[in-house]
Protein backbone atom coordinates (compact mmCIF):
# COMPACT_ATOMS: atom_id res chain seq x y z
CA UNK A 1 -10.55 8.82 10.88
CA UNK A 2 -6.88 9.47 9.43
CA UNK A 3 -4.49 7.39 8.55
CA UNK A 4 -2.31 8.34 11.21
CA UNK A 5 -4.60 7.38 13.58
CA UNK A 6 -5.26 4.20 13.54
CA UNK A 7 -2.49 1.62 15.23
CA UNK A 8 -0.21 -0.52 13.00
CA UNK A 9 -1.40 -3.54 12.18
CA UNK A 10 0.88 -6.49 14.69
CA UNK A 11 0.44 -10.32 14.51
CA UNK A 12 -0.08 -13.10 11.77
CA UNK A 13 -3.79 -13.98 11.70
CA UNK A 14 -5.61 -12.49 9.35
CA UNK A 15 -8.93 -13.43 10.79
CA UNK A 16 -8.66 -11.52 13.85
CA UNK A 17 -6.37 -8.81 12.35
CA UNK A 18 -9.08 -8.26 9.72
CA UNK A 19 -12.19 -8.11 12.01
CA UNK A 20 -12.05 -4.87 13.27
CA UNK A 21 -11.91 -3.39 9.34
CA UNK A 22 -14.13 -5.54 8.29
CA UNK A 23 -16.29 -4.59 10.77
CA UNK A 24 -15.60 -0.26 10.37
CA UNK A 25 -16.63 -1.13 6.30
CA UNK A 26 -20.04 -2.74 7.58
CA UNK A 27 -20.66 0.38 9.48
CA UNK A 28 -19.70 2.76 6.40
CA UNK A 29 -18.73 1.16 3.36
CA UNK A 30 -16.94 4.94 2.67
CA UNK A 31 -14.51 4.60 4.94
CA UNK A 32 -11.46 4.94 3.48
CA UNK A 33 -8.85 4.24 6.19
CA UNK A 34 -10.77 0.77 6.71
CA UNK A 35 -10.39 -0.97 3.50
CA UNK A 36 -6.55 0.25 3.70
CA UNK A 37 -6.28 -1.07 6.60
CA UNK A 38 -7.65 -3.86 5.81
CA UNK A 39 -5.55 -4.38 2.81
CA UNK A 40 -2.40 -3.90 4.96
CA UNK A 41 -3.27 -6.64 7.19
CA UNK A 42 -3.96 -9.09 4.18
CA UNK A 43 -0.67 -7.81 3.22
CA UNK A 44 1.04 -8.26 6.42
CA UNK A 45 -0.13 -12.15 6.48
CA UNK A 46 1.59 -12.64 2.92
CA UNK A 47 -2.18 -12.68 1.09
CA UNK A 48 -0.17 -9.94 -1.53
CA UNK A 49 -3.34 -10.89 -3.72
CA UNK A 50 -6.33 -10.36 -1.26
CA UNK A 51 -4.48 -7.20 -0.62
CA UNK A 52 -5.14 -5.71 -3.83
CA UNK A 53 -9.02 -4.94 -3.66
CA UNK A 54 -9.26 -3.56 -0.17
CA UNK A 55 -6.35 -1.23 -1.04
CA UNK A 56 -7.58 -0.48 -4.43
CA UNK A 57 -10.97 0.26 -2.66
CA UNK A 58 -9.57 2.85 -0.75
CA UNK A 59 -7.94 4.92 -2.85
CA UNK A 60 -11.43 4.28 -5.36
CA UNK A 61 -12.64 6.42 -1.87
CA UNK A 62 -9.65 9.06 -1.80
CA UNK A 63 -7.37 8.98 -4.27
CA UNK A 64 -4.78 10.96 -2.70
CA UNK A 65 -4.02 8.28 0.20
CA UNK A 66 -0.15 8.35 -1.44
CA UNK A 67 0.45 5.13 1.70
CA UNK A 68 -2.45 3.08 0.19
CA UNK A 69 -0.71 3.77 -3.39
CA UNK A 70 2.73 2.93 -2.10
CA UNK A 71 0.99 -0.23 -0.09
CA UNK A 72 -0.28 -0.38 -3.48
CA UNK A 73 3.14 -0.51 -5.00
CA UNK A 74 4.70 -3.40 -2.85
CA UNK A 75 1.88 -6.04 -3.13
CA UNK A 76 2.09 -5.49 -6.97
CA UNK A 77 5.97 -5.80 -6.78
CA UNK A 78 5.81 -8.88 -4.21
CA UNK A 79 3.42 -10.07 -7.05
CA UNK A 80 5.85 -9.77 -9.47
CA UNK A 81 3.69 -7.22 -11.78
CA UNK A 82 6.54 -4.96 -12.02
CA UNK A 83 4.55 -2.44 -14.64
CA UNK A 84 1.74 -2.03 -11.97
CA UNK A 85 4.20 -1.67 -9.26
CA UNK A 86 5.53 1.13 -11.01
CA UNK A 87 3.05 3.16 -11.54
CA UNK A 88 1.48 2.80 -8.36
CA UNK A 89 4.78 4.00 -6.78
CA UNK A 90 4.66 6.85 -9.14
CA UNK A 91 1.52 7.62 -8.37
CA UNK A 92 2.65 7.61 -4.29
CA UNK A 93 5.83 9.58 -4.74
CA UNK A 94 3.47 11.98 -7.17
CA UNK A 95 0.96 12.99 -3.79
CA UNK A 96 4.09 13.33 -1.96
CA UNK A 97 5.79 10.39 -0.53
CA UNK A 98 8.79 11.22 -0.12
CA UNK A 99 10.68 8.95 2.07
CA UNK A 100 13.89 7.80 -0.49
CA UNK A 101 15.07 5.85 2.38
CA UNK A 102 12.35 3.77 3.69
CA UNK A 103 11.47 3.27 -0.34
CA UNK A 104 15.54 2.12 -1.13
CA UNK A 105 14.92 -0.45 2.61
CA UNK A 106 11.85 -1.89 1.74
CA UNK A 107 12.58 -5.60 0.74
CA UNK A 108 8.59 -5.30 -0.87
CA UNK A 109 10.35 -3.47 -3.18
CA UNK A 110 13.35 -5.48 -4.19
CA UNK A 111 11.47 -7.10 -7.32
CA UNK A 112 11.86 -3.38 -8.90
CA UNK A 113 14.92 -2.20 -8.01
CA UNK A 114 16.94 -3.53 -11.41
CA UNK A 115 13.76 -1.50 -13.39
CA UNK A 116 14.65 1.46 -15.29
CA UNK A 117 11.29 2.58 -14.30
CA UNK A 118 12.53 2.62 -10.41
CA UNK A 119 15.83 4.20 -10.95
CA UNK A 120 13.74 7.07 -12.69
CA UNK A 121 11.49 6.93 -9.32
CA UNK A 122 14.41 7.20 -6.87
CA UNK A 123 16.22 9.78 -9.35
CA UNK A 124 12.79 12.10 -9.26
CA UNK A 125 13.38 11.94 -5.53
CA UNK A 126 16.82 12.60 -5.34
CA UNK A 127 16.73 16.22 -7.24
């Protein structure tokens, strides 16, 4: 299964919100869109920290899943490990995510914006 299509993650309990991956990574530990998943709803209920493994996990699996590196990105900036941020959002916009304006919106992001790092990001984009 894709990415695209599985549902976004709604809600703020991570015990039910986390079943159903938990559950697809019993069935096949391989499964790539699971452990993001699953990192995205540890993410979503502010566990930034438990968000890490699942998502790391993931792209172990595929490394070209540029969301799970951007996902990636924002726990490590909400984290405050600005270096990792950085080069996981490299790393994204480097597969292809492209989106300048969702990655200039995205208050995950806001710990980074001041970087030089990040304003070589965004300028990559922008040419």
């Amino acid at each position: 299964m894709s990415l695209g299509n599985r549902n976004q993650i709604g809600g703020s309990s991570t015990r039910g919100s986390c079943n159903p991956y938990r559950k697809a990574i019993r069935i096949d530990p391989d499964d790539a869109d699971a452990h993001y998943y699953l990192g995205l709803a540890y993410g979503k209920s502010g566990k930034h920290q438990e968000a890490i493994a699942p998502i790391k996990q993931a792209i172990k699996i595929n490394p070209d899943l540029e969301l799970a590196h951007y996902n990636l990105a924002c726990r490590y900036s909400l984290l405050g490990d600005v270096s990792k941020a950085l080069k996981s959002l490299g790393k994204a916009i480097d597969l292809g995510f492209d989106n300048i304006k969702h990655i200039e919106n995205d208050s995950d992001l806001n710990g980074l914006r001041d970087e030089a790092g990040y304003k070589k990001l965004i300028n990559k984009l922008k040419r």
